[in-house]
Protein backbone atom coordinates (compact mmCIF):
# COMPACT_ATOMS: atom_id res chain seq x y z
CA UNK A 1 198.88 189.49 120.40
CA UNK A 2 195.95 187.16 119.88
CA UNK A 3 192.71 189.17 118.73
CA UNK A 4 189.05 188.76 120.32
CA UNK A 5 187.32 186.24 118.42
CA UNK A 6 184.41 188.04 119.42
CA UNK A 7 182.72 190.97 120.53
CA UNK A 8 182.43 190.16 124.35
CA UNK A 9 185.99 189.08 124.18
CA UNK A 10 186.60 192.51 122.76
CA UNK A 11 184.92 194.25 125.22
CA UNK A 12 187.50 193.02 127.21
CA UNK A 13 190.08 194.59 125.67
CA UNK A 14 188.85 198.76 126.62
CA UNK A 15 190.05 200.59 129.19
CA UNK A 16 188.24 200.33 132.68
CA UNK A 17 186.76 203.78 133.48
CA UNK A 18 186.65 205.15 129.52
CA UNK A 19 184.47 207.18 128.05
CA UNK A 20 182.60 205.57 125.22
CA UNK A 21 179.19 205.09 123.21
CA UNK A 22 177.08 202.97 121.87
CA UNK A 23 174.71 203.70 118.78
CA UNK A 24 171.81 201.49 118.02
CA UNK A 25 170.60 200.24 121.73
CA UNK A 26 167.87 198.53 120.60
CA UNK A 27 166.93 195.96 124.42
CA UNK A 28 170.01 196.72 125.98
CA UNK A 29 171.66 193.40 126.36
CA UNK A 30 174.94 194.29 124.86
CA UNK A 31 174.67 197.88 126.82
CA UNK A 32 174.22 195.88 129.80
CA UNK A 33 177.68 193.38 128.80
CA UNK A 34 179.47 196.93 128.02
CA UNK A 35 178.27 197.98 131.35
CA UNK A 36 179.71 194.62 133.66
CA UNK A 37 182.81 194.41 131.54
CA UNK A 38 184.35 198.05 130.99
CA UNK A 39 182.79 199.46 133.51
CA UNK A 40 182.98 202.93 131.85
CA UNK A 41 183.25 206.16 133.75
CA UNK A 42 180.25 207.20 131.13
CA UNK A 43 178.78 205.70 128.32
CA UNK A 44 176.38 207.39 125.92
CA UNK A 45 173.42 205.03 124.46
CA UNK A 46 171.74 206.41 121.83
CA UNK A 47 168.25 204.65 119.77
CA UNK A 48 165.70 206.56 118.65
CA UNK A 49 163.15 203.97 118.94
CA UNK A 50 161.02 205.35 116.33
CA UNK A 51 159.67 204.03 112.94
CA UNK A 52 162.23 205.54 110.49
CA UNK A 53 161.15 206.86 107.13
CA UNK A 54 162.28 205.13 104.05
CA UNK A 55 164.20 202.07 106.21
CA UNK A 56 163.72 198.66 104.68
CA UNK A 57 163.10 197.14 107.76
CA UNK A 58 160.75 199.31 109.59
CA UNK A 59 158.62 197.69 112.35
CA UNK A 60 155.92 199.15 114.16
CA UNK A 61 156.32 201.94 116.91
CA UNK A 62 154.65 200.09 119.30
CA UNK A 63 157.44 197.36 118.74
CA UNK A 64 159.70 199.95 119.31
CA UNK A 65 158.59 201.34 122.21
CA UNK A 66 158.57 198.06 123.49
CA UNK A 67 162.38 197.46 122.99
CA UNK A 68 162.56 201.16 124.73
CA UNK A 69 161.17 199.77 127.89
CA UNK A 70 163.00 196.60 127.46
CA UNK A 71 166.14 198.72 127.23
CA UNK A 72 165.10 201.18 130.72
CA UNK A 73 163.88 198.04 132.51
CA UNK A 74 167.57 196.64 131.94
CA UNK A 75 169.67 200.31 132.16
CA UNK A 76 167.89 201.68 135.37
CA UNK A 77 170.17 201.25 138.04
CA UNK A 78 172.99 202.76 136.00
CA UNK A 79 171.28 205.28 134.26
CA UNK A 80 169.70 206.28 137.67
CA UNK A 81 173.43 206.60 139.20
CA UNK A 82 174.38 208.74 136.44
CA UNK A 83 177.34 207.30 134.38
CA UNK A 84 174.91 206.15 131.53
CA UNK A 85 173.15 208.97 129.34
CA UNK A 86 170.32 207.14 127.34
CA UNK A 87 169.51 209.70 124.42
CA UNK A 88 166.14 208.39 122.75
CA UNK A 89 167.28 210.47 119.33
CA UNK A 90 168.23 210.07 115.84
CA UNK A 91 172.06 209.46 115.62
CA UNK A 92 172.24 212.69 113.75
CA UNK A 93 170.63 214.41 116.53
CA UNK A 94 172.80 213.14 119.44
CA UNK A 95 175.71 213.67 117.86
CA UNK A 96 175.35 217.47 118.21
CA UNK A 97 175.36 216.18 121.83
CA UNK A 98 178.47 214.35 122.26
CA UNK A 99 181.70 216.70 122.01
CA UNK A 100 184.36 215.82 119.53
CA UNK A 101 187.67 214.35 120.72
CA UNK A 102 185.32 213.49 123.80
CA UNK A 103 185.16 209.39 123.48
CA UNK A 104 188.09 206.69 123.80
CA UNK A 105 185.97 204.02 121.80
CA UNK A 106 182.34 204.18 120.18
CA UNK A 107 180.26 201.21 118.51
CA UNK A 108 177.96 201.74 115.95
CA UNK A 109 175.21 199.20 115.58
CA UNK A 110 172.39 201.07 114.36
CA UNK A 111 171.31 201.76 110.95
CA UNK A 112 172.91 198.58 108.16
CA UNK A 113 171.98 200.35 105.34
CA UNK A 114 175.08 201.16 103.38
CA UNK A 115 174.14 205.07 103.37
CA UNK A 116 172.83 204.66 106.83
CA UNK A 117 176.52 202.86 108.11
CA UNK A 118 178.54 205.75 106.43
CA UNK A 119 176.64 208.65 107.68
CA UNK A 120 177.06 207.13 111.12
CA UNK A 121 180.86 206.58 110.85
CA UNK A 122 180.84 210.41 109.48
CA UNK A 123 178.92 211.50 112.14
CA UNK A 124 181.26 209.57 115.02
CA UNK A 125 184.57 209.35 113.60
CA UNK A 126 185.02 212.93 114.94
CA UNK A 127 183.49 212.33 118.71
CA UNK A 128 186.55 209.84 119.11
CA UNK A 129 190.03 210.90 120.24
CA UNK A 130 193.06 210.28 118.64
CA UNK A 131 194.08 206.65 119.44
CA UNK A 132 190.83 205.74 120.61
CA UNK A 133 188.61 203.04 118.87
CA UNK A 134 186.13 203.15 116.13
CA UNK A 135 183.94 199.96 116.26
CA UNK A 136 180.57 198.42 115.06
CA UNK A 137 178.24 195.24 113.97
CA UNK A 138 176.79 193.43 111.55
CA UNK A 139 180.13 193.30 109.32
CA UNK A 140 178.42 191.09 106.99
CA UNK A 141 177.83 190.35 103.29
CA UNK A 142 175.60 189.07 101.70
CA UNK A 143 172.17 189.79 103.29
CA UNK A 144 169.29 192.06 101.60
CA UNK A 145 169.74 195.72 103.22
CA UNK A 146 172.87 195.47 105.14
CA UNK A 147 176.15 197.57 103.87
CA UNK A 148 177.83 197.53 106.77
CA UNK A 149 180.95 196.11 104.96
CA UNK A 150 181.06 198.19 101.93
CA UNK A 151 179.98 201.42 104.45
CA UNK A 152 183.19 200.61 106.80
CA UNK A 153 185.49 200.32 103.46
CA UNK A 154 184.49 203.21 101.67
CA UNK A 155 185.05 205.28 104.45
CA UNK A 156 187.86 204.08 105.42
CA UNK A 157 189.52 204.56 102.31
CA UNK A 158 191.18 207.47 102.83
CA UNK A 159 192.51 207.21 106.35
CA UNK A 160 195.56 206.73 107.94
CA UNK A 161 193.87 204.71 110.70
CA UNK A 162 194.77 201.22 111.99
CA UNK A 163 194.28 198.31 110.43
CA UNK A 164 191.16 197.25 110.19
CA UNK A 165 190.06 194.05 112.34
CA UNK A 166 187.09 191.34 112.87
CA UNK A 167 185.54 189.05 114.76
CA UNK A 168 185.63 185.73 113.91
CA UNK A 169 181.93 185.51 114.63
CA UNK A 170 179.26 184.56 111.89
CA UNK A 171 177.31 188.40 112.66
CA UNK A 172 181.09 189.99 113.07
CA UNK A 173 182.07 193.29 114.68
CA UNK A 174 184.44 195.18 113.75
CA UNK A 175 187.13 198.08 115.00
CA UNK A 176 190.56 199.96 114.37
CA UNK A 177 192.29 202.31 116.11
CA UNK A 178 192.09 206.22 114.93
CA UNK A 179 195.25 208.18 114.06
């Protein structure tokens, strides 16, 4: 089996009509690509479009916001039919939301702090069935504030997951399949 070289191409590779989620919204564009190719029966999207406290990279709210209305503008039609659930909330806070053993795939692309990246995966791993996928972005090295790579290794340490696979592209995702 050949793998996705990247994320669209993985995309490809879901189920039609699954279940899934995707943490750290930010416009929408890639919501909107997860929307036309997998056509999932629901899809949680979760941002909290919110100036964080103690993030590196903080912007404005006012930029956020912005990227809030981007994302609506972009998400109405299928948020208004009712198969997407937009949750403007804190991962933390939306996962109390989300059942466990609930999703067939989630991708996390929302905080790239290292601390950040783990406490997502923890937070998650447990919302995704057995033998669905875990997945994310920015598995990168090398750039000031991102620990996306040594987040997704550390936790996976201990598993008895799949193997662990990339994208070939140069801001690479990532996903494996849970036990």
């Amino acid at each position: 089996m050949e793998f996705p070289r990247n994320r669209v191409d993985w995309l490809k590779t879901l189920p039609k009509g699954s279940v899934g989620a995707e943490i750290g919204v930010d416009t929408g564009r890639f919501s909107r690509v997860i929307l036309d190719v997998v056509k999932p029966r629901l899809l949680w999207l979760i941002d909290c479009y919110e100036t964080q406290p103690g993030v590196p990279y903080n912007l404005s709210d006012g930029w956020y916001l912005s990227r809030f209305y981007a994302a609506m503008r972009r998400l109405r039609v299928a948020w208004s039919k009712g198969f997407v659930r937009l949750l403007c909330a804190y991962s933390s806070e939306a996962a109390l939301l989300v059942e466990d053993d609930s999703l067939d795939w989630a991708y996390i692309d929302a905080g790239h702090t290292e601390a950040e990246a783990f406490m997502d995966l923890q937070l998650w791993y447990p919302k995704i069935k057995s033998g669905g996928i875990v997945a994310g972005h920015d598995f990168i090295t090398g750039v000031k504030d991102v620990g996306v790579v040594e987040a997704v290794m550390e936790f996976r340490r201990n598993l008895r997951d799949g193997p662990l696979h990339v994208t070939e592209e140069c801001i690479a995702s990532f996903w494996w399949v849970k036990a």
